[in-house]
Protein backbone atom coordinates (compact mmCIF):
# COMPACT_ATOMS: atom_id res chain seq x y z
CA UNK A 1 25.06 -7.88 -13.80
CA UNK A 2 22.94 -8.07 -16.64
CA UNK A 3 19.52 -9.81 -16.17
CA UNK A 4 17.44 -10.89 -19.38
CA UNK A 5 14.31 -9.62 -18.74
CA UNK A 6 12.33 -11.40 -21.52
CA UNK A 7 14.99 -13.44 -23.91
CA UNK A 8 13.02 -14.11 -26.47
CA UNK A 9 9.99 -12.63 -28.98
CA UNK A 10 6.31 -13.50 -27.16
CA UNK A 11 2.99 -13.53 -28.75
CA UNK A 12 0.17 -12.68 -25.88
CA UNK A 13 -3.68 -13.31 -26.89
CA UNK A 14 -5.31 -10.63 -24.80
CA UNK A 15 -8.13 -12.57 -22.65
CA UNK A 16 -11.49 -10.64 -21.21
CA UNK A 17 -9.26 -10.12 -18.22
CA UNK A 18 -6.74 -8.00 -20.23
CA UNK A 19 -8.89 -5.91 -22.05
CA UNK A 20 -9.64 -2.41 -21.42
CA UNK A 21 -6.21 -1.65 -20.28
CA UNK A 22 -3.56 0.36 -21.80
CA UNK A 23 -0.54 -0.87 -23.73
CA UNK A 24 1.51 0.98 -21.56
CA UNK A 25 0.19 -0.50 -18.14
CA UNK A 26 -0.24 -3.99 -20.26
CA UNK A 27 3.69 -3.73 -20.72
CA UNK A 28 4.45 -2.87 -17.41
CA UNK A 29 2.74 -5.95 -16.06
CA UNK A 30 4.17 -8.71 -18.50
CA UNK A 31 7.90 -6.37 -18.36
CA UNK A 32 8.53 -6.12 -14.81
CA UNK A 33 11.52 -4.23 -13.57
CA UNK A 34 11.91 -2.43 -16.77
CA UNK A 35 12.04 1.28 -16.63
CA UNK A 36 9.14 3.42 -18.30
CA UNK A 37 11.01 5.12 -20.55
CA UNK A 38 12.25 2.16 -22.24
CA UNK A 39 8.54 0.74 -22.55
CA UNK A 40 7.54 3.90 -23.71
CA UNK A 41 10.62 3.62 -26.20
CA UNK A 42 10.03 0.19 -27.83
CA UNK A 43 6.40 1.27 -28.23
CA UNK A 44 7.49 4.53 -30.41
CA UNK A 45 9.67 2.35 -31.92
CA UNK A 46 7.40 0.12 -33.71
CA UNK A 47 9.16 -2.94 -31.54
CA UNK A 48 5.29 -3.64 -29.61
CA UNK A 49 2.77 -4.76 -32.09
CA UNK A 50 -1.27 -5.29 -31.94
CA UNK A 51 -1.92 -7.26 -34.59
CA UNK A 52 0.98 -6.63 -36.40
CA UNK A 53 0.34 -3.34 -36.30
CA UNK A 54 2.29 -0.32 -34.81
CA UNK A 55 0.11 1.52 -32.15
CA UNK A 56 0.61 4.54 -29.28
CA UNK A 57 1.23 4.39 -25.69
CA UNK A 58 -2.75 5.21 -25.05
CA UNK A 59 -3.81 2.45 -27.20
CA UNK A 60 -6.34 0.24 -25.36
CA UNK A 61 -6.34 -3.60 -25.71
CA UNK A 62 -9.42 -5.51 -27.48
CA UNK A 63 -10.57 -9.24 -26.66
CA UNK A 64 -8.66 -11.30 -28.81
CA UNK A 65 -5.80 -8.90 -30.03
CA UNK A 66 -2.47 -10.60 -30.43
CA UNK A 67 0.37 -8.56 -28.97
CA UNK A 68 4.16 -8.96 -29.59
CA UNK A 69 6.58 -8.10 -26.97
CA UNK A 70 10.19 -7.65 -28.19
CA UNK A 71 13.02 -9.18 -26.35
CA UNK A 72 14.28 -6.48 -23.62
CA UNK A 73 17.38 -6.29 -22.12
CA UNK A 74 18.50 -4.07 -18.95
CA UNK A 75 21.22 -4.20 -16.92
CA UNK A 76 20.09 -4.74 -12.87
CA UNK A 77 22.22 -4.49 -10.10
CA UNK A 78 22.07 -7.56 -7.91
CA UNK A 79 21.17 -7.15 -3.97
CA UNK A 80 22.45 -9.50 -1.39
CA UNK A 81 20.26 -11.97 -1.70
CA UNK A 82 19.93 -13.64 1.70
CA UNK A 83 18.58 -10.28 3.57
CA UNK A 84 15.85 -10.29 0.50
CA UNK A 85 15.74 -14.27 0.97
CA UNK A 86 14.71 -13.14 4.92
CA UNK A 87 12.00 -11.20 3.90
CA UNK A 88 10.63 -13.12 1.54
CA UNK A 89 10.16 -15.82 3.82
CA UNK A 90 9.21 -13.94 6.71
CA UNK A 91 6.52 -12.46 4.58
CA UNK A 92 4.66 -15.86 3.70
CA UNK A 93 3.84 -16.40 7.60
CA UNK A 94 1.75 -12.70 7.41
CA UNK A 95 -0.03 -13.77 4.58
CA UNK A 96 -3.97 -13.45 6.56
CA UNK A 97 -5.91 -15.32 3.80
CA UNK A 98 -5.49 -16.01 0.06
CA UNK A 99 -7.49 -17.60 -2.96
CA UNK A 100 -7.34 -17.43 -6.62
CA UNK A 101 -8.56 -13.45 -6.93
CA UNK A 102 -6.65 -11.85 -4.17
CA UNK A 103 -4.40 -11.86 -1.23
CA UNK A 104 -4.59 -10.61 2.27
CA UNK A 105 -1.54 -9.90 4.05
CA UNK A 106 -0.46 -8.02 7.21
CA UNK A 107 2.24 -5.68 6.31
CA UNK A 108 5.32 -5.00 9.16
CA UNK A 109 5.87 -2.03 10.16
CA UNK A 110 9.15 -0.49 8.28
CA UNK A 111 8.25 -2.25 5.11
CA UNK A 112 7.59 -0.13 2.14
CA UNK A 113 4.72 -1.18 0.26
CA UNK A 114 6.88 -1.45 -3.11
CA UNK A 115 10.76 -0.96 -4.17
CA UNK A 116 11.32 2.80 -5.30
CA UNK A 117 12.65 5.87 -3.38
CA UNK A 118 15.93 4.61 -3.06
CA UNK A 119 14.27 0.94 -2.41
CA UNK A 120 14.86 -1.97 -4.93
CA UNK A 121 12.89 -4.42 -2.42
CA UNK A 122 9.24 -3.67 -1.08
CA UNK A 123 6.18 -6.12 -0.33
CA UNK A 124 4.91 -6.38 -3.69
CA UNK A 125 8.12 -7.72 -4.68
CA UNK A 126 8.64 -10.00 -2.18
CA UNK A 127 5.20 -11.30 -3.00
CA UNK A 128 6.55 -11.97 -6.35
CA UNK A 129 9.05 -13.68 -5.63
CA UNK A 130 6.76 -15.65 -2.86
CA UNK A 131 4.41 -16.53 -6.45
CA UNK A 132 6.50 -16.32 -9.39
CA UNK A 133 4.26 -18.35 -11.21
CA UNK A 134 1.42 -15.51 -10.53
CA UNK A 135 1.94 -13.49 -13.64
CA UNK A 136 -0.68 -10.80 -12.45
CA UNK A 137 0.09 -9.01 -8.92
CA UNK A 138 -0.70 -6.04 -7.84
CA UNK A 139 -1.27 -3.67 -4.97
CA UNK A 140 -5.12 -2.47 -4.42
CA UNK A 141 -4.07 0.40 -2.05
CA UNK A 142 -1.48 1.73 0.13
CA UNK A 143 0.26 1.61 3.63
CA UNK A 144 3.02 4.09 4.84
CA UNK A 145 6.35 2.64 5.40
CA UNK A 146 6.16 2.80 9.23
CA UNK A 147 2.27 1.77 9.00
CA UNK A 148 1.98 -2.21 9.70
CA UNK A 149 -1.71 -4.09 9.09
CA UNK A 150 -3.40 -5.25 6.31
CA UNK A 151 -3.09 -4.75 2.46
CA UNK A 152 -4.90 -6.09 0.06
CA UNK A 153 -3.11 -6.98 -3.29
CA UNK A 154 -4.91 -8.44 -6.63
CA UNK A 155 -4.19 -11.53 -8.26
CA UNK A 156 -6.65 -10.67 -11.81
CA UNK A 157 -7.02 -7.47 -13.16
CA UNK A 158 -10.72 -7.77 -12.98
CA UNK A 159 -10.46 -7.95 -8.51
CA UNK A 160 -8.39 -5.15 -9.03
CA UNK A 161 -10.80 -3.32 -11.11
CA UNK A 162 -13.57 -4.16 -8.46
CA UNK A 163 -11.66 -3.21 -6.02
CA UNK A 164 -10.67 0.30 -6.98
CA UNK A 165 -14.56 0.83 -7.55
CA UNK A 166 -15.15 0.06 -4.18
CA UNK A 167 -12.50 2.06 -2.96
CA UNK A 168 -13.59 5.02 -5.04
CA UNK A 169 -17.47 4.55 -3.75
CA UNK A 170 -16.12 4.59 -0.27
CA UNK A 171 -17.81 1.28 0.38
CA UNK A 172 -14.28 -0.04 1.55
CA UNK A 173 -14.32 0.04 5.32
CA UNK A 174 -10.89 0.55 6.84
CA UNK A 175 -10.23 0.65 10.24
CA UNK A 176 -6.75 1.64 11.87
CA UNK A 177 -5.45 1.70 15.56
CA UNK A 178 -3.33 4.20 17.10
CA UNK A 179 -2.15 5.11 20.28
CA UNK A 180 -2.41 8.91 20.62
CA UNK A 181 -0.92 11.70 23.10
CA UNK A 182 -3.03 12.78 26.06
CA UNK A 183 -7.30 12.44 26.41
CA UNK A 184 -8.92 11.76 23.19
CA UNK A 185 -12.08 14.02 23.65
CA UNK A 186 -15.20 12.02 24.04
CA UNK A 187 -17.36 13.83 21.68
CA UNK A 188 -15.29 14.26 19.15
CA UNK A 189 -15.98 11.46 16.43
CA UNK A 190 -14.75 12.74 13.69
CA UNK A 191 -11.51 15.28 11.68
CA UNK A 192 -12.13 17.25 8.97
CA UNK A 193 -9.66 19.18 7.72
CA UNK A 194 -8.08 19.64 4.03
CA UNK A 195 -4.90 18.10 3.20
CA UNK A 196 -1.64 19.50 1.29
CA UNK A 197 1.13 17.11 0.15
CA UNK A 198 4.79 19.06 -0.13
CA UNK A 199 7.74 17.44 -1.20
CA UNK A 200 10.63 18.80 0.65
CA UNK A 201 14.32 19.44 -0.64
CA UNK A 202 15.34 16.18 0.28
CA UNK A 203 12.66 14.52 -1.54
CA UNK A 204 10.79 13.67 1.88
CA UNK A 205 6.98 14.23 1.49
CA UNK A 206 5.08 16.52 4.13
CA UNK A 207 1.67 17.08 4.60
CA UNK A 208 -0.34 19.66 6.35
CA UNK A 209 -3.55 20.78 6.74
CA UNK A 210 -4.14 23.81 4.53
CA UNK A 211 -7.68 25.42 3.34
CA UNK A 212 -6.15 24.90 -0.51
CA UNK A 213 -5.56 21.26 -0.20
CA UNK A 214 -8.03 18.17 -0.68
CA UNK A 215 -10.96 17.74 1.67
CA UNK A 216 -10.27 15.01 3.62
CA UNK A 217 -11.91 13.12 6.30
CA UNK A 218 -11.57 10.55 9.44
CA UNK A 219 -13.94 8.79 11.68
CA UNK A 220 -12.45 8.44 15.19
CA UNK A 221 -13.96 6.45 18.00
CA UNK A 222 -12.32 5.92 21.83
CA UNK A 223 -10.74 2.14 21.91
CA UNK A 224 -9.05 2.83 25.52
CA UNK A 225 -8.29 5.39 28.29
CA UNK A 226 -5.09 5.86 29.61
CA UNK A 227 -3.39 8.17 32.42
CA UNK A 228 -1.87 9.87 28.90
CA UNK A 229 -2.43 8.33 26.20
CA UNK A 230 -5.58 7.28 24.63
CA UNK A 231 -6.09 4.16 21.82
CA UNK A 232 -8.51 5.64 19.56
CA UNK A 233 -9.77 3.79 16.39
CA UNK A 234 -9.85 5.73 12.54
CA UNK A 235 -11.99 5.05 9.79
CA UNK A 236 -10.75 6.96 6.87
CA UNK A 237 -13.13 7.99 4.93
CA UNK A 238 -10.62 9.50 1.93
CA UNK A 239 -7.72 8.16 1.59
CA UNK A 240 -5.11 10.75 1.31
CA UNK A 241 -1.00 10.48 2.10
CA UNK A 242 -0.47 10.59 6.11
CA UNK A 243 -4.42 11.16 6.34
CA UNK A 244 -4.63 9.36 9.34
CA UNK A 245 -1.20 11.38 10.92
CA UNK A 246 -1.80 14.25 10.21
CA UNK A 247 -5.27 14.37 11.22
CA UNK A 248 -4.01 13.32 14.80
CA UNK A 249 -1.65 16.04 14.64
CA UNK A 250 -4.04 18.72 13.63
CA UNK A 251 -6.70 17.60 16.91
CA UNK A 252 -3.81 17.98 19.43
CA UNK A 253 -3.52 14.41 19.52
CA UNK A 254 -0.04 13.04 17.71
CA UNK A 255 0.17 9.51 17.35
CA UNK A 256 2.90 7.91 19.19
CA UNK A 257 6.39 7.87 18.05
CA UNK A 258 5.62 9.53 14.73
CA UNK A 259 9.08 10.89 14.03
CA UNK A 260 7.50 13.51 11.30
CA UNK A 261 4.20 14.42 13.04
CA UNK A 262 4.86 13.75 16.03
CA UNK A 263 5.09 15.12 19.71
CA UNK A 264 8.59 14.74 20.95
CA UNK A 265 7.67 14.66 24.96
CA UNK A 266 5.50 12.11 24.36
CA UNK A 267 7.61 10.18 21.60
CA UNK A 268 10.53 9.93 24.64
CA UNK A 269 8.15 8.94 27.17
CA UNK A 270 6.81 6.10 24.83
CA UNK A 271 10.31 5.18 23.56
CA UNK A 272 11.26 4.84 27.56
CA UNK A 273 8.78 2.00 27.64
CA UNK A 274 9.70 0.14 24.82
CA UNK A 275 8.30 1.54 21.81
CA UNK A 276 10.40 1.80 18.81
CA UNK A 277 7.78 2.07 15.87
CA UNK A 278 4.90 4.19 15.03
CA UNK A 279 1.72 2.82 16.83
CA UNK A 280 -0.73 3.13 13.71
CA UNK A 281 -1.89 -0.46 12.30
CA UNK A 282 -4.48 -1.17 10.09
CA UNK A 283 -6.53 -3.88 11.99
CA UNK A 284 -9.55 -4.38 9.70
CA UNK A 285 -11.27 -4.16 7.00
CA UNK A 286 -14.19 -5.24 5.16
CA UNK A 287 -15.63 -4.89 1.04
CA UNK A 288 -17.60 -6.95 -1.26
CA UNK A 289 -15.49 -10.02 -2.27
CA UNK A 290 -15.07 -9.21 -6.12
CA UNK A 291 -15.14 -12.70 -7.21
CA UNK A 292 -18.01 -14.30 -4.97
CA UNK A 293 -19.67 -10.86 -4.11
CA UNK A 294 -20.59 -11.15 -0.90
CA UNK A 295 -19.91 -8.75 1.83
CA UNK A 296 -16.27 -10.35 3.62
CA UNK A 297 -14.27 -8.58 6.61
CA UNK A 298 -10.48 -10.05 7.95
CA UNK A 299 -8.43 -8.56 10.91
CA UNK A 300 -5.12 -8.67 11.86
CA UNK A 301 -4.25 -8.43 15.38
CA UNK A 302 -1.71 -5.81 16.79
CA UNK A 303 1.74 -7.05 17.08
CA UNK A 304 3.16 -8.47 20.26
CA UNK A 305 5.40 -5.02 20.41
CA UNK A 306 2.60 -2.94 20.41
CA UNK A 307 0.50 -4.80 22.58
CA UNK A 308 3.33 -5.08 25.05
CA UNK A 309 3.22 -1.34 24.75
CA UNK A 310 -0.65 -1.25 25.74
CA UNK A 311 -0.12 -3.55 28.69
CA UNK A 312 2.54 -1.01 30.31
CA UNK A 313 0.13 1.92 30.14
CA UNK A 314 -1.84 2.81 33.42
CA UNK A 315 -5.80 2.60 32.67
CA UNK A 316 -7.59 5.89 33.23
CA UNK A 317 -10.28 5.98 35.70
């Protein structure tokens, strides 16, 4: 069907929380679900003016410039709506805390974080559609599919600004539970090992541990013994794809039913008891609130599947 994006010519006045940014990300924002190529197309067209000017993709927005945004058309293909209507729904009840900068939500596990990939429908749009009168939303960082805890998504461009500073200064403080094969060693606190990101024929992404790739690094500390099976705690302290995985993998430690780094003995014994998900949640995490700018820390407790998982293990004397 076709879906009028924006119907009609709009004049934006570009406020102190606009300014800075690119055209092109400033389109993407106020043109949502249009592709980049046609941004980047009624840009070079002379159709997006600053001040009745024409400009380029890099230009950066001023305080007070007035921007027009054509009308833009593109055809969409409808999905069913009630299994989008579901999680919608579903995904208010996870929402942890929220005010006027930011939200706090507790991702599910087999949620992608945003629609792509073969996806039309991940959490940031079903956030969207949860606040369509929120014309600035966006995702702070990032979650693997299969990964379920907390997220943090912006509500102003200036808390997302903050927020990737923090990120970048490693002040963040992230902390993740998994459930990995056989005895965590007690003295060993910590991973370091370089990571390599490969994209695979089929478009899947693999990572690996490889003296050419990034340095990379994660905390670990010993949660809970079990007969074979330990529930360790990670701090990243980068944040590259599958860190936290792959780092597992590398100590001799997989983390529970991790179908692409994972150890299949153990995945069967775990999937015998109930488990059907990886066992990696982000439980925590703490930052400087970027509006009040104090210091400000939420958790989100493991779900009942996991901790039904826990409660099966034998305890390791």
């Amino acid at each position: 069907m076709k879906q009028e994006i924006n119907q009609k010519v709009q004049f934006i006045t570009v406020d102190s929380e606009m300014t800075g940014q690119r055209i092109d990300n400033f389109l993407r924002t106020q043109l949502k679900g249009v592709p980049k190529s046609m941004l980047y197309r009624i840009v070079r067209k002379g159709e997006v003016r600053v001040n009745k000017k024409r400009i380029k993709p890099e230009y950066k927005l001023q305080i007070d410039d007035v921007v027009r945004i054509p009308p833009v058309r593109v055809a969409q293909e409808n999905e069913p709506p009630s299994t989008n209507l579901t999680k919608v729904s579903a995904l208010e009840s996870q929402i942890i805390y929220e005010d006027d900068v930011l939200i706090v939500v507790n991702k599910p596990s087999g949620m992608a974080v945003h629609g792509g990939s073969g996806l039309s429908f991940g959490l940031i749009e079903a956030l969207r559609a949860l606040r369509p009168e929120q014309r600035f939303l966006e995702l702070v960082h990032r979650l693997d599919r299969d990964t379920s805890g907390i997220l943090l998504v912006a509500k102003k461009r200036s808390a997302l600004k903050s927020l990737h500073e923090q990120l970048r200064d490693k002040t963040v403080d992230k902390r993740y539970q998994a459930l990995v094969s056989g005895q965590w060693p007690e003295n060993r606190f910590k991973v370091k090992a370089p990571l390599q990101k490969n994209v695979l024929q089929s478009g899947e992404r693999m990572v690996s541990v490889n003296p050419e790739g990034k340095p990379s690094e994660t905390r670990f500390r010993i949660l809970q013994q079990f007969e074979n099976a330990t529930l360790v705690e990670a701090s990243p302290v980068t944040g590259r794809t599958h860190q936290i995985r792959v780092h597992c993998q590398h100590a001799g430690h997989s983390i529970a039913c991790d179908d692409k780094y994972g150890d299949k003995a153990f995945e069967q014994h775990m999937q015998a008891i109930g488990l059907k998900r990886l066992f990696l949640h982000a439980y925590r995490i703490a930052f400087i609130h970027p509006k009040e700018g104090k210091q400000v820390s939420f958790i989100a407790p493991l779900e009942v599947s996991l901790q039904q998982t826990l409660d099966k293990l034998t305890l390791s004397h």
